[in-house]
PDB file of N, CA and C in Angstrom:
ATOM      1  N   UNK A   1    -126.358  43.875 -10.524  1.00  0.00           N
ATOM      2  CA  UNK A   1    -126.452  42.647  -9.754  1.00  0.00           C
ATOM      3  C   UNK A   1    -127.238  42.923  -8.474  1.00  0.00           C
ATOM      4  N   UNK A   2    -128.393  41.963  -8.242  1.00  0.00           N
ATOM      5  CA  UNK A   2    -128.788  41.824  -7.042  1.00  0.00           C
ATOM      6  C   UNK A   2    -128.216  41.634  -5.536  1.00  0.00           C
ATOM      7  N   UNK A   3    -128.505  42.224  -4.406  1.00  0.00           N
ATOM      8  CA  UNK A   3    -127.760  41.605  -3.494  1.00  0.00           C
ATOM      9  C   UNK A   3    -128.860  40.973  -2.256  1.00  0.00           C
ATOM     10  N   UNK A   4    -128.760  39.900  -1.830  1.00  0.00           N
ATOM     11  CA  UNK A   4    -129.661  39.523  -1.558  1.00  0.00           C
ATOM     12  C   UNK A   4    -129.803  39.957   0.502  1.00  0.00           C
ATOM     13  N   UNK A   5    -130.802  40.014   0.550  1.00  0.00           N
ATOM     14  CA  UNK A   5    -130.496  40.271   2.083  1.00  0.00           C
ATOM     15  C   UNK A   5    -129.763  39.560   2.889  1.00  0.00           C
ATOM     16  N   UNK A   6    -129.235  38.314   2.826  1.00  0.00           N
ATOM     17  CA  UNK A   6    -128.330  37.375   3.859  1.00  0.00           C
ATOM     18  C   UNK A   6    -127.187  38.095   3.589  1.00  0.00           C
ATOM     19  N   UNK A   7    -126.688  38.307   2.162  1.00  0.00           N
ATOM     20  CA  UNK A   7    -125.738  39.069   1.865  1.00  0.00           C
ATOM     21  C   UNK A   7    -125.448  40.329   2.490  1.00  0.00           C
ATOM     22  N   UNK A   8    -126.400  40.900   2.422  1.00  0.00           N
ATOM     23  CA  UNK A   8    -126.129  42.268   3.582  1.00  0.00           C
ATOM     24  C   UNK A   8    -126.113  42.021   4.916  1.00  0.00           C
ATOM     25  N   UNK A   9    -126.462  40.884   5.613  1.00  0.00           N
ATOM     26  CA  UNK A   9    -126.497  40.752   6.985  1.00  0.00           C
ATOM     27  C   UNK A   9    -124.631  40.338   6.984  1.00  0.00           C
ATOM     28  N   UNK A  10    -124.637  39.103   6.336  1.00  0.00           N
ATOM     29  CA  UNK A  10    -123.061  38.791   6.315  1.00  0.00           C
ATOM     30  C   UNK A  10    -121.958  39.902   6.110  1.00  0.00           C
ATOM     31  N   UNK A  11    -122.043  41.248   4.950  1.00  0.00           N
ATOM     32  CA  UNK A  11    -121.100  41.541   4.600  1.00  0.00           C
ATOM     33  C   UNK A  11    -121.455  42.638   5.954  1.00  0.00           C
ATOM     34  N   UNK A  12    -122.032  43.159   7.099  1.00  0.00           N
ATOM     35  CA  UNK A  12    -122.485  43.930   7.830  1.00  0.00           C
ATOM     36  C   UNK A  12    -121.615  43.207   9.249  1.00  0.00           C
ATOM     37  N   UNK A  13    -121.599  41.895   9.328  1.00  0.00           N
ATOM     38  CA  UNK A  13    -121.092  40.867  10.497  1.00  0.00           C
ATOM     39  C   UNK A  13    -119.602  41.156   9.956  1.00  0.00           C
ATOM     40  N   UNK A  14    -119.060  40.611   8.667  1.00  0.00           N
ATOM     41  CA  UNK A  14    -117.719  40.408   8.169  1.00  0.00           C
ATOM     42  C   UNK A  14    -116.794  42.048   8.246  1.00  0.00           C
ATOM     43  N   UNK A  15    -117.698  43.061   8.613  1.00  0.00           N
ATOM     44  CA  UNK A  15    -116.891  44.386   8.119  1.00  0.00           C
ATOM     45  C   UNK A  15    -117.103  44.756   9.545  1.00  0.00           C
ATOM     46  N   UNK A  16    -117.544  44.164  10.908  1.00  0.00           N
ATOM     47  CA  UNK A  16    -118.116  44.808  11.586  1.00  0.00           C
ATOM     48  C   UNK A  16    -117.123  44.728  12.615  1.00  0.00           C
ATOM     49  N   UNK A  17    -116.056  46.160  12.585  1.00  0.00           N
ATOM     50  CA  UNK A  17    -114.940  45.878  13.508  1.00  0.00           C
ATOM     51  C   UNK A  17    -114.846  46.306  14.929  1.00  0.00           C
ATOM     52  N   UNK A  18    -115.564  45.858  15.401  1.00  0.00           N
ATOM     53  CA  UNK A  18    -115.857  46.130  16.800  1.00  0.00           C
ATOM     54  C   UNK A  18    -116.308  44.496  17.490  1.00  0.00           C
ATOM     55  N   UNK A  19    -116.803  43.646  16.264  1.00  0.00           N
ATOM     56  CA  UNK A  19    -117.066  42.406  16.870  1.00  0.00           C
ATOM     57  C   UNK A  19    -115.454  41.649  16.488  1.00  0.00           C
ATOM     58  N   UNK A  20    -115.567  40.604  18.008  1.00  0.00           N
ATOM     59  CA  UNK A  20    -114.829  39.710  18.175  1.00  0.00           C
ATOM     60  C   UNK A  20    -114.593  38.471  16.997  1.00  0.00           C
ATOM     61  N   UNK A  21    -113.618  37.894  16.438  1.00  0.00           N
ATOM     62  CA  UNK A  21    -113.791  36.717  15.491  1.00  0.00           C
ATOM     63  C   UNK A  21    -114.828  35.856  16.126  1.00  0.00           C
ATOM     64  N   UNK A  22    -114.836  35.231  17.538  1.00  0.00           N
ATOM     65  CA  UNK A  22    -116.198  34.906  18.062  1.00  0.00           C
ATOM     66  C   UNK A  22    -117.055  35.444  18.269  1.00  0.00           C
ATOM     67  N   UNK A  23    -117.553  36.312  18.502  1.00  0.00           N
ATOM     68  CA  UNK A  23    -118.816  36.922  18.091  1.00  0.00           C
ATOM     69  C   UNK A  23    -119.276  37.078  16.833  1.00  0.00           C
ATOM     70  N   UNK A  24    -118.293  37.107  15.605  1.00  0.00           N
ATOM     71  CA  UNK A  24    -118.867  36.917  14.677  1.00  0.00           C
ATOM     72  C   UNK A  24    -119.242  35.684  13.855  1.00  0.00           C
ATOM     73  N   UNK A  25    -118.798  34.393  14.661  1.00  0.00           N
ATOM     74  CA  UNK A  25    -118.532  33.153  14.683  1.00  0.00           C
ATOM     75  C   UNK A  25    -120.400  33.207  15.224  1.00  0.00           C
ATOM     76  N   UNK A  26    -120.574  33.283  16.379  1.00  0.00           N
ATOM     77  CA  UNK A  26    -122.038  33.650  17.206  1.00  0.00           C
ATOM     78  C   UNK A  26    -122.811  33.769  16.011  1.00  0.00           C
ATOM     79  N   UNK A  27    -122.608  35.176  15.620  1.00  0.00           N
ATOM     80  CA  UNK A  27    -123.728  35.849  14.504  1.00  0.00           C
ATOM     81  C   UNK A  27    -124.053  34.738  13.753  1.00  0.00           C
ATOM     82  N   UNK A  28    -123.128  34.532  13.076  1.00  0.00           N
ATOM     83  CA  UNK A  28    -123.259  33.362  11.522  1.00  0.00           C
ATOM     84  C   UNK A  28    -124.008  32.251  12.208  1.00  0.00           C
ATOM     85  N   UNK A  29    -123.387  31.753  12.744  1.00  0.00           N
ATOM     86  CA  UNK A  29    -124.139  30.334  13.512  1.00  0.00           C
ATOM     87  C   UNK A  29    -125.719  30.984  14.108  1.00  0.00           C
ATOM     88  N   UNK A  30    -126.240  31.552  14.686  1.00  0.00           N
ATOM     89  CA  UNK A  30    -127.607  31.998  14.519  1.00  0.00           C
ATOM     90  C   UNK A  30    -128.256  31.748  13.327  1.00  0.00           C
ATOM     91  N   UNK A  31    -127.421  32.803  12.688  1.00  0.00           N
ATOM     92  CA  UNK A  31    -127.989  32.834  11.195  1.00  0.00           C
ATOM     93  C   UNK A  31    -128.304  31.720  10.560  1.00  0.00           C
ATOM     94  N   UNK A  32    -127.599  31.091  10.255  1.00  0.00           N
ATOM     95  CA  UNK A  32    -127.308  29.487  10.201  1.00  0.00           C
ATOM     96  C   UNK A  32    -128.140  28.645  10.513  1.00  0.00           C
ATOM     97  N   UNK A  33    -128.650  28.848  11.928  1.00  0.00           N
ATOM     98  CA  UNK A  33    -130.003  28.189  12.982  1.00  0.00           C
ATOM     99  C   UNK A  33    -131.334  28.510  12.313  1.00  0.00           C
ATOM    100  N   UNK A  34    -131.334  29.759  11.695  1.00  0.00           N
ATOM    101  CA  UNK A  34    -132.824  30.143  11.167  1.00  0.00           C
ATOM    102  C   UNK A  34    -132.642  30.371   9.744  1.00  0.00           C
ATOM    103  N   UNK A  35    -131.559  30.459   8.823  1.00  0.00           N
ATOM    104  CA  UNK A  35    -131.723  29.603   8.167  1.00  0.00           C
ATOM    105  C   UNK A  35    -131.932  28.253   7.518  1.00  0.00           C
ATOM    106  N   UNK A  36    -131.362  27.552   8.488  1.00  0.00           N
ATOM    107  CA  UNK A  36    -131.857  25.870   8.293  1.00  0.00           C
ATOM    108  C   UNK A  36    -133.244  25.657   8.496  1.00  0.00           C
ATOM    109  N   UNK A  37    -133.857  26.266   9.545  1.00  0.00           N
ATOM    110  CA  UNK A  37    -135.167  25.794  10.230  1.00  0.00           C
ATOM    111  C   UNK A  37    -135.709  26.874   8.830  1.00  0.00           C
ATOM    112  N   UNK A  38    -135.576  27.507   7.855  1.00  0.00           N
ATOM    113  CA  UNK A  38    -136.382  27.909   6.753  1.00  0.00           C
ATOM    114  C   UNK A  38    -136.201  26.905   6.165  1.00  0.00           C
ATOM    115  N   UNK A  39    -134.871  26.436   5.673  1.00  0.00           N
ATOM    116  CA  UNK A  39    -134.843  25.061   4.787  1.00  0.00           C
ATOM    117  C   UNK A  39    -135.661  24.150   4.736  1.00  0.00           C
ATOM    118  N   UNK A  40    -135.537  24.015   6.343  1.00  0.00           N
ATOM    119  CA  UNK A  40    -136.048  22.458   6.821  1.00  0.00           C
ATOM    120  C   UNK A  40    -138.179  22.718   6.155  1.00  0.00           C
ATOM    121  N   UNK A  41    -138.648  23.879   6.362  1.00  0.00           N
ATOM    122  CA  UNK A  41    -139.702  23.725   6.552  1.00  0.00           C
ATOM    123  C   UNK A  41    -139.975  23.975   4.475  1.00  0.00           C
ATOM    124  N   UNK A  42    -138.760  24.515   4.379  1.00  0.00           N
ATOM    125  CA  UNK A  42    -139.181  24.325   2.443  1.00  0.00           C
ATOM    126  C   UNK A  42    -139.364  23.177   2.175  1.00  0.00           C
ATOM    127  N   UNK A  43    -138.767  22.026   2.811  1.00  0.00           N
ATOM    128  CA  UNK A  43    -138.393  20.816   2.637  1.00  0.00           C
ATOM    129  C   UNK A  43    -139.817  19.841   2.848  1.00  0.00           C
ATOM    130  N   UNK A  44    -140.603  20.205   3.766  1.00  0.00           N
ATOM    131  CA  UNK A  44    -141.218  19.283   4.740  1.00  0.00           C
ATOM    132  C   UNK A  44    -142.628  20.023   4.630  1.00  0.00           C
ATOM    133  N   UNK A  45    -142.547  20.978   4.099  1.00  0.00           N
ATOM    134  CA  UNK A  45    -144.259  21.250   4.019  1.00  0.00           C
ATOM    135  C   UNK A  45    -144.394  21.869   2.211  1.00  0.00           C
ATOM    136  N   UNK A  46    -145.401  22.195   2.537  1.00  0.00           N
ATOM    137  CA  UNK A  46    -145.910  22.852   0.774  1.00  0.00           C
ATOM    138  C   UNK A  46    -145.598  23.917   0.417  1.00  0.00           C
ATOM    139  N   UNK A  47    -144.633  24.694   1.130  1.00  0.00           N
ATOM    140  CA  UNK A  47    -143.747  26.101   0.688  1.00  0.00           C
ATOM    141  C   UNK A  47    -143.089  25.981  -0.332  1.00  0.00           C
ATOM    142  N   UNK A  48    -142.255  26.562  -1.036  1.00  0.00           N
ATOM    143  CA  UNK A  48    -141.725  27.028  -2.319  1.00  0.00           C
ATOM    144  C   UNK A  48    -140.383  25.917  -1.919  1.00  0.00           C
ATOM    145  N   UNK A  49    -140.066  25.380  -2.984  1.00  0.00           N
ATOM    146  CA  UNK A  49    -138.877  24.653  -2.382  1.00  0.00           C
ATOM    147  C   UNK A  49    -137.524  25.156  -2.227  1.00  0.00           C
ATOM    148  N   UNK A  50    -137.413  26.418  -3.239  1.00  0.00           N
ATOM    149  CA  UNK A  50    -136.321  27.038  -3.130  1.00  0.00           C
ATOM    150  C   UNK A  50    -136.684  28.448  -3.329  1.00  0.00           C
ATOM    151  N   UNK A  51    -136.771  28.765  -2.326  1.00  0.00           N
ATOM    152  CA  UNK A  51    -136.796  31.175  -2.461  1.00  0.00           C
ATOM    153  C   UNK A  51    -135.405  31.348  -1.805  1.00  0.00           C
ATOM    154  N   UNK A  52    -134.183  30.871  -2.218  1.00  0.00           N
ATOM    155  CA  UNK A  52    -133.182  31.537  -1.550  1.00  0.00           C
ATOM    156  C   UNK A  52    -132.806  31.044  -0.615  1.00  0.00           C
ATOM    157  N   UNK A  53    -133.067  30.301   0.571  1.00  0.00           N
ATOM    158  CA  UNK A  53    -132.623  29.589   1.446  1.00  0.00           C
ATOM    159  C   UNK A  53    -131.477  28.835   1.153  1.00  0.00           C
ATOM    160  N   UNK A  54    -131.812  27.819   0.212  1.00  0.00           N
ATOM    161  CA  UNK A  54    -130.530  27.163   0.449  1.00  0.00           C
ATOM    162  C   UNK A  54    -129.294  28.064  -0.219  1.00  0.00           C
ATOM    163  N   UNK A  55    -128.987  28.866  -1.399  1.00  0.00           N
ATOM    164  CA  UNK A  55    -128.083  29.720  -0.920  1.00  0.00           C
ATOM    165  C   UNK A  55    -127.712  30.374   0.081  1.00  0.00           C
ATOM    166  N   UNK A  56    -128.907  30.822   0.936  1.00  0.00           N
ATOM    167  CA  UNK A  56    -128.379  31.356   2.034  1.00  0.00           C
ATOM    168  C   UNK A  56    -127.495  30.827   2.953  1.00  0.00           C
ATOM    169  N   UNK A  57    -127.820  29.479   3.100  1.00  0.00           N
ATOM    170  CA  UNK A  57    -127.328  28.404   3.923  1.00  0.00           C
ATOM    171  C   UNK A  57    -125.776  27.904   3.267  1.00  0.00           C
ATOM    172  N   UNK A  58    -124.937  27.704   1.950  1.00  0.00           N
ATOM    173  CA  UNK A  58    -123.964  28.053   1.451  1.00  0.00           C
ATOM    174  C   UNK A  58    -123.597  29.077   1.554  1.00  0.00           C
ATOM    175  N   UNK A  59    -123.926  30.617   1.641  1.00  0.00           N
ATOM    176  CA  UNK A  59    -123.565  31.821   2.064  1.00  0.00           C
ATOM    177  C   UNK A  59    -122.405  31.890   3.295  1.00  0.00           C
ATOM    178  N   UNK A  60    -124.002  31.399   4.164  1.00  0.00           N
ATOM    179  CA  UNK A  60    -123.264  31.302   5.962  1.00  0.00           C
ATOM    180  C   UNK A  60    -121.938  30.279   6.008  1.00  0.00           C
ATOM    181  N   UNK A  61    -122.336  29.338   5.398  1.00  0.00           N
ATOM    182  CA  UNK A  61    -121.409  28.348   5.541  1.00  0.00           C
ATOM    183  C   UNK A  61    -119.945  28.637   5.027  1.00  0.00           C
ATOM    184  N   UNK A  62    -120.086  29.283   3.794  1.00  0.00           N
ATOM    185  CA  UNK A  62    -118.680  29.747   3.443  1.00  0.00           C
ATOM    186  C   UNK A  62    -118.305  30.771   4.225  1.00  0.00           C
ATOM    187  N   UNK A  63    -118.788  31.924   5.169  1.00  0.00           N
ATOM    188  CA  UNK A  63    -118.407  32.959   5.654  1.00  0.00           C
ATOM    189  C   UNK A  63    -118.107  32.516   7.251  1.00  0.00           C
ATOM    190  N   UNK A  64    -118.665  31.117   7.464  1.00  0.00           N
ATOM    191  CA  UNK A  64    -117.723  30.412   8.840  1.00  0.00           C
ATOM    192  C   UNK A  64    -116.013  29.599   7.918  1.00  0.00           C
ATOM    193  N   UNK A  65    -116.163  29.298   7.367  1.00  0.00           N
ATOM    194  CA  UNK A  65    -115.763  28.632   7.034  1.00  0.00           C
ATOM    195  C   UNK A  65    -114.303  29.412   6.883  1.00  0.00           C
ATOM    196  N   UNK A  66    -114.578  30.872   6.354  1.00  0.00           N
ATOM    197  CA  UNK A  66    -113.656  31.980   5.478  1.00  0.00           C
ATOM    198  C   UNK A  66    -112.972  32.308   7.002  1.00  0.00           C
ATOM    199  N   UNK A  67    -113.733  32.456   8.809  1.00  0.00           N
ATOM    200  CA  UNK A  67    -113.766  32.653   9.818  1.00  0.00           C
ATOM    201  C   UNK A  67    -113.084  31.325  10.557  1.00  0.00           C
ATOM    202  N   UNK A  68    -112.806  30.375   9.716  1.00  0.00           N
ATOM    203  CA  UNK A  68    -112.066  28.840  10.564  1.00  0.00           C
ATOM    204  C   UNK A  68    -112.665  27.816  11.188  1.00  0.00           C
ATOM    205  N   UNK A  69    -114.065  28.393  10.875  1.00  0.00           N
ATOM    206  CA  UNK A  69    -115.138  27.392  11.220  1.00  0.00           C
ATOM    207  C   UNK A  69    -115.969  26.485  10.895  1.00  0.00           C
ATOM    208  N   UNK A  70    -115.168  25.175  10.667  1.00  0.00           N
ATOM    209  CA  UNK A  70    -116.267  24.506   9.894  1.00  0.00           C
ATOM    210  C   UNK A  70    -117.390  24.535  10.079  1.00  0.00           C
ATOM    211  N   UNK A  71    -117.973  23.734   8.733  1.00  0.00           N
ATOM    212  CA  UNK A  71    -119.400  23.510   9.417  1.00  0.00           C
ATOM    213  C   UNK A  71    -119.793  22.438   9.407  1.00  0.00           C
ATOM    214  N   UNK A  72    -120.441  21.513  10.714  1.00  0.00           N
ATOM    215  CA  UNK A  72    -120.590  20.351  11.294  1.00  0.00           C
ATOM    216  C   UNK A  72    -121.837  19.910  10.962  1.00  0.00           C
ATOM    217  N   UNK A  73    -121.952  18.878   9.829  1.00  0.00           N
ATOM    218  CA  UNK A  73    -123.272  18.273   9.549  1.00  0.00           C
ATOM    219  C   UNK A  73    -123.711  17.032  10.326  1.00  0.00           C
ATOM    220  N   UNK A  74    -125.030  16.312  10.743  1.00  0.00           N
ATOM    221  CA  UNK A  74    -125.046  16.152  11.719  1.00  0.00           C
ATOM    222  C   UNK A  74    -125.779  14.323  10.984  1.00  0.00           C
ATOM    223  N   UNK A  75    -125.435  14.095   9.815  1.00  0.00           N
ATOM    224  CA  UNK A  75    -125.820  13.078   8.788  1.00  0.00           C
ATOM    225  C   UNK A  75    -126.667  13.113   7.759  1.00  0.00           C
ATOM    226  N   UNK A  76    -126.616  12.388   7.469  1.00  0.00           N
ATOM    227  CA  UNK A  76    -127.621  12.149   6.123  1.00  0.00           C
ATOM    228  C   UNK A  76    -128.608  12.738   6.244  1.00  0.00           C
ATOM    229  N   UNK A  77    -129.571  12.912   7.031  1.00  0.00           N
ATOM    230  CA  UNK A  77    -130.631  13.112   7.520  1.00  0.00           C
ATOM    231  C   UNK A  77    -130.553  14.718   8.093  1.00  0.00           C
ATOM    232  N   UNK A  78    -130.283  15.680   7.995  1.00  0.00           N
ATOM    233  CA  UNK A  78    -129.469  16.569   8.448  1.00  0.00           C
ATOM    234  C   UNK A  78    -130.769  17.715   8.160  1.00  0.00           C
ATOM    235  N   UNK A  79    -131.617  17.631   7.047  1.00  0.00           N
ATOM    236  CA  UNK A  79    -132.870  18.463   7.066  1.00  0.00           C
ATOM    237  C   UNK A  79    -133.902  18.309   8.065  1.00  0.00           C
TER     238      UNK A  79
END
């Protein structure tokens, strides 16, 4: 099985015991930030529509989520 690089950033944040539950709350939500803005631009220009991003973006989301943090969509329009 493949592991994809978000995967190693996450399981690197999730094992990383020296960070705070907020700080690792921080990490993800970054992550999160530049993963969307990849989404957004799969979405909106002539790039590949899907290389992994939007898993990535379910990734993060379940690993706030696993952390107590939802995640706050911002509407319909949200790309």
């Amino acid at each position: 099985m493949t592991i994809s690089t978000m995967e190693l950033k996450l399981n690197a944040i999730r094992t990383d015991t020296g960070l705070s539950r907020k700080e690792k709350i921080e990490k993800l939500e970054r992550l999160r930030t530049e993963a969307r803005a990849l989404q957004r631009a799969a979405t909106e220009s002539a790039m590949v529509a899907d290389d992994g991003w939007f898993e990535d973006m379910h990734l993060i989301d379940t690993e706030l989520e696993n952390l107590g943090r939802g995640v706050e969509e911002k509407g319909a329009a949200t790309l």
